[in-house]
Protein backbone atom coordinates (compact mmCIF):
# COMPACT_ATOMS: atom_id res chain seq x y z
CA UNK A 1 21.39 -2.22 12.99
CA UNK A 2 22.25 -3.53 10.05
CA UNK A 3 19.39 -5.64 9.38
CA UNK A 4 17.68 -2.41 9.63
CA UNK A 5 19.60 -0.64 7.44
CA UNK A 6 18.61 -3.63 5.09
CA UNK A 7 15.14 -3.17 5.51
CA UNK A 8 15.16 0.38 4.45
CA UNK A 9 17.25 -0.28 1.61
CA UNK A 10 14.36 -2.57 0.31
CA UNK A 11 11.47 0.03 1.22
CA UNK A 12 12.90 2.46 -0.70
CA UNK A 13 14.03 0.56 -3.55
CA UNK A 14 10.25 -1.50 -4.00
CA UNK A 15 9.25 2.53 -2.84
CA UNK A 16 10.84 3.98 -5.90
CA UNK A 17 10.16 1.26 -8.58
CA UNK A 18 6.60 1.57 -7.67
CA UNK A 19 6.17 5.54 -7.70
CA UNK A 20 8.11 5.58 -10.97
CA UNK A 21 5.68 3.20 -12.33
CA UNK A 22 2.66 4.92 -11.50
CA UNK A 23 3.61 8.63 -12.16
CA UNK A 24 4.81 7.34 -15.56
CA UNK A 25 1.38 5.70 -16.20
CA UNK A 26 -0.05 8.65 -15.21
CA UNK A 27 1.49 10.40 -17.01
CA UNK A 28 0.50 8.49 -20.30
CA UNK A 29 -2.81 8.62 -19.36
CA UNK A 30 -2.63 12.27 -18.39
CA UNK A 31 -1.66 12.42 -22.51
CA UNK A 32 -4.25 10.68 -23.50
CA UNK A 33 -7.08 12.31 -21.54
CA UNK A 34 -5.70 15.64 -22.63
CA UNK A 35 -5.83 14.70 -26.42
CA UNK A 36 -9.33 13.42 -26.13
CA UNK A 37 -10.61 16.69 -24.06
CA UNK A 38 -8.55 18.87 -26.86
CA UNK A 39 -10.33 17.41 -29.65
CA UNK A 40 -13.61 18.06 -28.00
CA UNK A 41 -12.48 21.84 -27.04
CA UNK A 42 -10.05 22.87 -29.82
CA UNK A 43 -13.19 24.17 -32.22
CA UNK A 44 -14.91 26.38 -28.87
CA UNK A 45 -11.58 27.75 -28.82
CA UNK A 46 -10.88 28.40 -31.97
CA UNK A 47 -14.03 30.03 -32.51
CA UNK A 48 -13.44 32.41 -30.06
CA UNK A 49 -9.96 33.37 -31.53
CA UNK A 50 -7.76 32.77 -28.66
CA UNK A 51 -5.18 30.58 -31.25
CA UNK A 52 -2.56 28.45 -29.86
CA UNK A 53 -1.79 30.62 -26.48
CA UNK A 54 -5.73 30.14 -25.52
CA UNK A 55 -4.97 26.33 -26.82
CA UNK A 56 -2.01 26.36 -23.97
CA UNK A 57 -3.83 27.92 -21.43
CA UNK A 58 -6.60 25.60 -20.88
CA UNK A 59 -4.57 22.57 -21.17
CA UNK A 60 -2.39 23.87 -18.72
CA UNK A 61 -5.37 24.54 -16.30
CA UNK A 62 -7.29 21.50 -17.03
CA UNK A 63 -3.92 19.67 -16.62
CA UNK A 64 -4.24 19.03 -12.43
CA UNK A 65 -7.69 17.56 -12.62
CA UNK A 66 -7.35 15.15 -15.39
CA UNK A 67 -4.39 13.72 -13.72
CA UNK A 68 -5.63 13.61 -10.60
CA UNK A 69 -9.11 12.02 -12.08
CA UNK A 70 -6.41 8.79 -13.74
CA UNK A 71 -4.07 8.56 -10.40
CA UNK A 72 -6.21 5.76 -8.66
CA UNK A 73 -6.40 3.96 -12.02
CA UNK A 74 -2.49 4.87 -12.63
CA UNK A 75 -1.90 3.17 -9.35
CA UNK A 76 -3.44 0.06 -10.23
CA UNK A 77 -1.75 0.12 -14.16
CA UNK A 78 1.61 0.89 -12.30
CA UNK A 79 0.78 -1.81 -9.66
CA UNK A 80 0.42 -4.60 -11.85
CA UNK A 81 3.71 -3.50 -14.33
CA UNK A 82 5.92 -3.16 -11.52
CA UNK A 83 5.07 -6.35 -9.40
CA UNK A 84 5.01 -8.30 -12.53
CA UNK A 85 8.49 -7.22 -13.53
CA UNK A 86 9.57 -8.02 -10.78
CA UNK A 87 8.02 -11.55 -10.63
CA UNK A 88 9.47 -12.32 -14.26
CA UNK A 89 12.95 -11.00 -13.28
CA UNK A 90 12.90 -13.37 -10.00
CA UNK A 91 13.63 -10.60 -7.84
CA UNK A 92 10.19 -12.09 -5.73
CA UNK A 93 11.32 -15.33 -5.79
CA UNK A 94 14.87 -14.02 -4.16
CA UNK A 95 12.96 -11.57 -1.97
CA UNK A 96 10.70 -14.93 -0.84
CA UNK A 97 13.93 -17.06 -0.15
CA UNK A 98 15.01 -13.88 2.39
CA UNK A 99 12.09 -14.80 4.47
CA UNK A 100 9.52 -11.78 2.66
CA UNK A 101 6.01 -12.53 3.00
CA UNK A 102 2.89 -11.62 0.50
CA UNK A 103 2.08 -9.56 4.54
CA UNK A 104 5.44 -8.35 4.16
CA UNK A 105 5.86 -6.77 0.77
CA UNK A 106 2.47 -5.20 1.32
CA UNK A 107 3.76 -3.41 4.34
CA UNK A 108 6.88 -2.38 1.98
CA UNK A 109 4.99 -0.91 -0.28
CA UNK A 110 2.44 0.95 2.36
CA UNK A 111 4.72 4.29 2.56
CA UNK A 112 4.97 4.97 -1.11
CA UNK A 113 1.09 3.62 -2.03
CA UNK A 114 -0.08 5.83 1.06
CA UNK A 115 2.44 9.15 -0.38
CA UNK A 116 0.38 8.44 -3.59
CA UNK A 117 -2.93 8.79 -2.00
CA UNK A 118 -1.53 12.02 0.11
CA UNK A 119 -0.64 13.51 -3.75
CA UNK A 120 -4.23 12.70 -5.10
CA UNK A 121 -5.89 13.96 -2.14
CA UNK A 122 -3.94 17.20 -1.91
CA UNK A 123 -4.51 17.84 -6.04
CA UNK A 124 -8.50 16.92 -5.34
CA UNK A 125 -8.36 19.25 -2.11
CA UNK A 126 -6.41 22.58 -3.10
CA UNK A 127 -5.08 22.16 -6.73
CA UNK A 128 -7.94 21.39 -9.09
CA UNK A 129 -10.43 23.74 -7.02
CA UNK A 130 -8.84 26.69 -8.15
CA UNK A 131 -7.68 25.92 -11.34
CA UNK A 132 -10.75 24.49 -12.37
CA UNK A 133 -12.64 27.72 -10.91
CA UNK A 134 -9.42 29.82 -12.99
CA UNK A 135 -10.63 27.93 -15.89
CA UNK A 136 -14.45 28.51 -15.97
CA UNK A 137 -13.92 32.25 -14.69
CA UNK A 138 -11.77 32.29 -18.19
CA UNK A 139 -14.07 29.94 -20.39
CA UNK A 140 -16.61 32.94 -19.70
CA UNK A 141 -14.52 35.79 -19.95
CA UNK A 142 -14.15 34.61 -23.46
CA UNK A 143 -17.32 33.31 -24.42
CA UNK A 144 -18.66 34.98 -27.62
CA UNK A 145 -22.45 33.98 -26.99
CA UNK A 146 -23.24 33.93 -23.51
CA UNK A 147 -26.78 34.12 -23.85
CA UNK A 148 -26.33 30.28 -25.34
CA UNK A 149 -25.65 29.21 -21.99
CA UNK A 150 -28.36 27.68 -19.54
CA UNK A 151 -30.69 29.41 -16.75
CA UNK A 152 -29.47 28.70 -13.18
CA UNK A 153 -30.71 29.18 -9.85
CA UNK A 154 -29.59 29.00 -6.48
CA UNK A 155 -30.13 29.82 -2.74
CA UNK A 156 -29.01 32.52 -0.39
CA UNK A 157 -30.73 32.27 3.15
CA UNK A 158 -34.71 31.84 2.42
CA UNK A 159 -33.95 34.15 -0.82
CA UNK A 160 -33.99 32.05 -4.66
CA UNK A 161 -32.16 33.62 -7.16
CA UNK A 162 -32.85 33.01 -10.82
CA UNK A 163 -30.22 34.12 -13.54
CA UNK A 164 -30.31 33.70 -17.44
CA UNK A 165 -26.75 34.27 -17.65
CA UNK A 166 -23.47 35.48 -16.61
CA UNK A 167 -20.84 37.29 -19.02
CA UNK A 168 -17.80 39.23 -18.21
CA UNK A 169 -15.71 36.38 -15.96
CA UNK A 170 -19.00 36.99 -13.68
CA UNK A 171 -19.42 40.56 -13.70
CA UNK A 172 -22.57 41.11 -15.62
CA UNK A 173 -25.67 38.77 -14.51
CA UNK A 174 -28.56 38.79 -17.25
CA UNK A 175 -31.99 38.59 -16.58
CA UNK A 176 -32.20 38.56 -12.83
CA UNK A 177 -34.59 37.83 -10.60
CA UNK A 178 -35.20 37.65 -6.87
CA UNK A 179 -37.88 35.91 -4.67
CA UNK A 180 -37.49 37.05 -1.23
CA UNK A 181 -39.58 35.10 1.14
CA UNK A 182 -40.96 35.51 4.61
CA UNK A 183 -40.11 31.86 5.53
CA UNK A 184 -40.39 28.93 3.24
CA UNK A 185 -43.67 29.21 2.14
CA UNK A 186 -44.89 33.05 1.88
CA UNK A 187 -43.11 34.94 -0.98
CA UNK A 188 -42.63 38.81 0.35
CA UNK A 189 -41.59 40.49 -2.84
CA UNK A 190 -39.97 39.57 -6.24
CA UNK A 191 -37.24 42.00 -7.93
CA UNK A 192 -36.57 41.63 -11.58
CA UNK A 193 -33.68 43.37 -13.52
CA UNK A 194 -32.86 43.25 -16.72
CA UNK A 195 -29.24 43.19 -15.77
CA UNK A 196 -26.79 43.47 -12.81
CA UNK A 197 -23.16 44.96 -12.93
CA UNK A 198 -20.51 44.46 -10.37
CA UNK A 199 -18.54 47.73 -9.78
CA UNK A 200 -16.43 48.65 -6.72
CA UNK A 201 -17.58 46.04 -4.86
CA UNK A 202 -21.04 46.04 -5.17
CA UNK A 203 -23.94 45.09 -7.35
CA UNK A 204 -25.92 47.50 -9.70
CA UNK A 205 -29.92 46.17 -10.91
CA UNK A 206 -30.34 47.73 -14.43
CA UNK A 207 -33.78 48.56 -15.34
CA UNK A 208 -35.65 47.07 -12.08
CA UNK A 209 -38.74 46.38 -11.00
CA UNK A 210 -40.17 45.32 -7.60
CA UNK A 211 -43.27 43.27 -7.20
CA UNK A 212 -44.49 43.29 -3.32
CA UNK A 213 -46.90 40.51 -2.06
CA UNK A 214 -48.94 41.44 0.77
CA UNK A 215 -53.21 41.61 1.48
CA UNK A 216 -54.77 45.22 0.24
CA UNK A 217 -52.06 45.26 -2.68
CA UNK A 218 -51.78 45.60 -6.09
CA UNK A 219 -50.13 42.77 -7.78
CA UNK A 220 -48.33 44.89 -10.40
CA UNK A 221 -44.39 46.00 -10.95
CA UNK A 222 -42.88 49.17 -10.00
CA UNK A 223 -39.83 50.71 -11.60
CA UNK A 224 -37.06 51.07 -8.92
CA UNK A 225 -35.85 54.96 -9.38
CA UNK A 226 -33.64 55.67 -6.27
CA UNK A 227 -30.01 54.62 -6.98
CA UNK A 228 -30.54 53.27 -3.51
CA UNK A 229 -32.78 51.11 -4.22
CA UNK A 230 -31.13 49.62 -7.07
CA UNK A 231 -28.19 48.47 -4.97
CA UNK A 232 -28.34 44.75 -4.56
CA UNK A 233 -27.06 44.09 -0.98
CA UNK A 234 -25.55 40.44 -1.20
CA UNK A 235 -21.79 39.10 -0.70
CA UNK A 236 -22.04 37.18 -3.81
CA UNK A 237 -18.83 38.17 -6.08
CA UNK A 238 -18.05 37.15 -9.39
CA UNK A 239 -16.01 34.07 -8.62
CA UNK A 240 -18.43 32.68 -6.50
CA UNK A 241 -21.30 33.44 -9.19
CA UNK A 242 -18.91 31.25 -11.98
CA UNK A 243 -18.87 28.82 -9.04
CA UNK A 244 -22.79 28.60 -8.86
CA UNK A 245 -23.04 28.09 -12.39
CA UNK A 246 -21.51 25.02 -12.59
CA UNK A 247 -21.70 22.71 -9.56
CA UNK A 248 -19.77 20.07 -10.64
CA UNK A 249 -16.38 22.56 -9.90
CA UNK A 250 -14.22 20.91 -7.47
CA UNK A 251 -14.88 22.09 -4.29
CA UNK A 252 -12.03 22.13 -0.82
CA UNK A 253 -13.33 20.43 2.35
CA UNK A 254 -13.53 23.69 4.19
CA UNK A 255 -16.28 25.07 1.95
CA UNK A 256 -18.07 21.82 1.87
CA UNK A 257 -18.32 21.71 5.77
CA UNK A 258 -19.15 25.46 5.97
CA UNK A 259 -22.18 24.88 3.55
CA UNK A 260 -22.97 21.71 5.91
CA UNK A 261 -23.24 24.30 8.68
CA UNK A 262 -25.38 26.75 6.57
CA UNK A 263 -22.59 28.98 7.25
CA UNK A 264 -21.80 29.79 3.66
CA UNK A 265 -24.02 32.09 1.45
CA UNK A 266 -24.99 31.68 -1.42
CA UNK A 267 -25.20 27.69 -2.18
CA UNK A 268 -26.81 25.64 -4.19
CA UNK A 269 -24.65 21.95 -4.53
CA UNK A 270 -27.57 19.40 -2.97
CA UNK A 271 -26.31 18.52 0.61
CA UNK A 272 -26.36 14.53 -0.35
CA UNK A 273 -23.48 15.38 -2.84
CA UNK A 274 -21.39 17.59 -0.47
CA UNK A 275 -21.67 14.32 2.45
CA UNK A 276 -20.98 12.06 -0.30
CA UNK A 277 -18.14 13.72 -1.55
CA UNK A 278 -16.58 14.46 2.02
CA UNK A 279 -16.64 11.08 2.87
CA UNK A 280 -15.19 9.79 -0.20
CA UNK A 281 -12.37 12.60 -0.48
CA UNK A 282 -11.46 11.11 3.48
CA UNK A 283 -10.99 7.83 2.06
CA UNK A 284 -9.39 8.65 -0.60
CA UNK A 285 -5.71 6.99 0.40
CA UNK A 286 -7.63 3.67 1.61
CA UNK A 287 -8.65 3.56 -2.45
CA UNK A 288 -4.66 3.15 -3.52
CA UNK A 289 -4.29 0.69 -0.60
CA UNK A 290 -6.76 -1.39 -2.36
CA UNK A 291 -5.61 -0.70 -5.54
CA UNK A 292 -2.01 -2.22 -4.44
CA UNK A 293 -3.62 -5.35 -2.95
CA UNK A 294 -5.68 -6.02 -6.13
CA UNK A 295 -2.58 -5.94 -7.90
CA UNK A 296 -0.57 -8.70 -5.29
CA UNK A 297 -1.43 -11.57 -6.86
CA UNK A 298 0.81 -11.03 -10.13
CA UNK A 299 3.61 -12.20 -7.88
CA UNK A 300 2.10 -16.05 -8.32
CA UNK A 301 2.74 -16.20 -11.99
CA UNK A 302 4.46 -19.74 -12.61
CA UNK A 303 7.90 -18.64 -13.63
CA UNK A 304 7.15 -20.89 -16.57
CA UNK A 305 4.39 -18.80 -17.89
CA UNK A 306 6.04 -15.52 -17.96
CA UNK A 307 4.15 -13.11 -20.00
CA UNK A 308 1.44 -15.32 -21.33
CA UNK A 309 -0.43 -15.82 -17.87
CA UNK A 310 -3.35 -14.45 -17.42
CA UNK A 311 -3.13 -13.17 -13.83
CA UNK A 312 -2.41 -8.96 -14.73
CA UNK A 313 -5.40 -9.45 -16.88
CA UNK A 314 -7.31 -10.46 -14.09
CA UNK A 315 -6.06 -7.90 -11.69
CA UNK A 316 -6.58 -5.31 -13.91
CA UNK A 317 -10.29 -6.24 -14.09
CA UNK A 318 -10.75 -6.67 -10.68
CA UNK A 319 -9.57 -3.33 -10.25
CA UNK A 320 -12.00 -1.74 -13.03
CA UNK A 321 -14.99 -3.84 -11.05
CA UNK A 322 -13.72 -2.09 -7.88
CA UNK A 323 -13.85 1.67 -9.63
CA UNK A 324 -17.31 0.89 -10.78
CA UNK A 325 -18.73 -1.03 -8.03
CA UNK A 326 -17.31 2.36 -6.07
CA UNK A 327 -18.72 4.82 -8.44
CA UNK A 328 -22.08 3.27 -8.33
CA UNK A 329 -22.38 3.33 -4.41
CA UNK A 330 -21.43 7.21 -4.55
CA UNK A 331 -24.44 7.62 -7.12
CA UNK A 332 -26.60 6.28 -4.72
CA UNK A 333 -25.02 8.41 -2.22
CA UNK A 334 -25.25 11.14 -4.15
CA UNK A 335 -28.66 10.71 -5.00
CA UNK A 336 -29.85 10.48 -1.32
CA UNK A 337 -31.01 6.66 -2.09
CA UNK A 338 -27.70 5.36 0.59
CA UNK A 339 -26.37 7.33 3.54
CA UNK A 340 -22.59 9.07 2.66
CA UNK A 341 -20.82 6.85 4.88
CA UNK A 342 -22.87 3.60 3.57
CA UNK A 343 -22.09 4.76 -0.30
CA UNK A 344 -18.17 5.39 0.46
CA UNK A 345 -17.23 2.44 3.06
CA UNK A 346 -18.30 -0.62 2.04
CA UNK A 347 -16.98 -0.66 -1.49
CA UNK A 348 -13.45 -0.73 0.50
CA UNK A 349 -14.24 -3.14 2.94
CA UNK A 350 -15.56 -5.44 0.42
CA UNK A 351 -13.29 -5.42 -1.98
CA UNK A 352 -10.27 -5.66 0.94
CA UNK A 353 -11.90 -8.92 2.39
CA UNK A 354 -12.44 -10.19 -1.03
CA UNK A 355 -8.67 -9.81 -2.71
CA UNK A 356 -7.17 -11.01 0.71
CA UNK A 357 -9.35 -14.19 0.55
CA UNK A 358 -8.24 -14.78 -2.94
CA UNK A 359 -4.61 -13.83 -2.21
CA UNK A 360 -4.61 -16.68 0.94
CA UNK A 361 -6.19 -19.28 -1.70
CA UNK A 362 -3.28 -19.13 -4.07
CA UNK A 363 -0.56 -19.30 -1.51
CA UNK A 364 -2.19 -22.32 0.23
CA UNK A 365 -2.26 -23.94 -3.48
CA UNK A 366 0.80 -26.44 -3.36
């Protein structure tokens, strides 16, 4: 009993030295990105005279996906500070003399490296979805020159759907048009409007025309007069029109697997980059696991050396090579070139066989 009591006394004191590490080098780097993204922004929102409350307001809604975005890499900064603090300050060497294995600290430090990866994936999964989605409804709420912004398209059943541009937070499409087809190869009719307001729910086509393909008919337009007909029957509401507009949002894992099953209307995110993303959000707590074992072998700095070995240094590459070794397989995955699971799982694999080869190489060194 005691012995136990022991052994959670170390967990959570390795536990909380290493989660005050990392949140506090996330936290720097948090800073940092922030500064860098508000020089790029602070003209845009100047320009559109929000002053120092609009300033505010996007950092604070930016804020969850930048520091979700440096958490991995936090992990392996924090990783590397805290094991080789506690290498220089002998506290391994005493923990070694109690009978604590390389195995062993690894397994100590599972439950708080694991609570880390639990933190990114819920800030990936539910946080940053909405407040990036917050943010872009807002970024065109205020945007001064909409009509500066690019021509999208995007897919609802066998319909395509062409827009110019949105203003209003999504309210107002410009220059809309819609090819309904038969199936995917026989167009049926094509609706332009000049513009398309959402009011009570619905959507309104503003100065419409109708083109209908068919054998015996003229190809011309026709102006659509009946307030009927100028109802656009679609679920599509302004959030989810700000969401089509820019498909690198952050999306949850529920809408991802409900546009897998064609069970969500309107979409338009490639379904390479929805498998490829699923699988690596899944894995997501395997990528701090690695992170902590890239960082292990700090703890064989000669107690001579102290800070002038070069052993952190080559951790912390080894960890950059990992995040772009990973970020290259999830192009490819991404790009339909490697199956999701092919562009997500080996990166891990490798990279765990790799630093636990080099880890049992240094301990077998006399």
């Amino acid at each position: 009993m005691k012995n136990m009591f022991k052994q959670h006394q170390l967990i959570i004191y390795l536990s909380a030295r290493l989660l005050s590490t990392v949140l506090g080098s996330a936290l720097i780097l948090t800073i940092i990105m922030e500064a860098l993204t508000l020089l790029e922004q602070m003209s845009p929102i100047l320009e559109r005279h929000l002053g120092w409350k609009g300033i505010v307001h996007y950092m604070g809604l930016h804020l969850p996906l930048l520091f979700s975005s440096v958490l991995p890499l936090s992990m392996l900064i924090g990783s590397i500070v805290m094991l080789t603090q506690l290498t220089l300050n002998s506290e391994i060497t005493i923990l070694r003399s109690a009978g604590l294995s390389t195995v062993g600290l690894i397994k100590k430090l599972l439950p708080a490296t694991l609570l880390l990866g639990v933190i990114c994936f819920i800030f990936h999964n539910y946080i940053t979805p909405k407040t990036e989605l917050n943010l872009a409804i807002w970024w065109n709420k205020t945007n001064l020159t909409p009509q500066q912004d690019k021509e999208f398209y995007f897919y609802q059943g066998l319909d395509i759907i062409s827009v110019n541009y949105i203003a209003y937070g999504g309210s107002t499409i410009s220059g809309l048009t819609i090819y309904k087809r038969k199936d995917l190869s026989h167009l049926e009719a094509i609706y332009t409007a000049e513009t398309a307001e959402y009011k009570n729910k619905q959507w309104t086509l503003v100065n419409a025309k109708v083109l209908h393909i068919a054998p015996g008919t003229p190809l011309e337009y026709t102006d659509l007069t009946k307030p009927e007909d100028k109802i656009w029957e679609t679920s599509l509401t302004p959030r989810t029109l700000i969401n089509l507009s820019m498909p690198s949002l952050p999306q949850t894992l529920h809408n991802m697997f409900l546009q897998l099953s064609d069970k969500v209307e309107p979409f338009r995110t490639p379904t390479n980059i929805i498998k490829t993303t699923i699988w690596a959000r899944l894995f997501l707590p395997f990528t701090f696991i690695i992170m902590l074992i890239v960082a292990i072998p700090v703890i064989f700095i000669p107690p001579r050396a102290g800070l002038k070995s070069w052993l952190p240094i080559y951790c912390l590459g080894a960890g950059l090579l990992f995040i772009i070794f990973q970020e290259v397989l999830r192009a490819l995955g991404k790009a339909g070139t490697l199956p999701a699971p092919l562009a997500v799982i080996p990166s891990l694999l490798i990279f765990i066989f790799a630093m636990s080869a080099i880890i049992l190489m240094i301990e077998e060194k006399p």
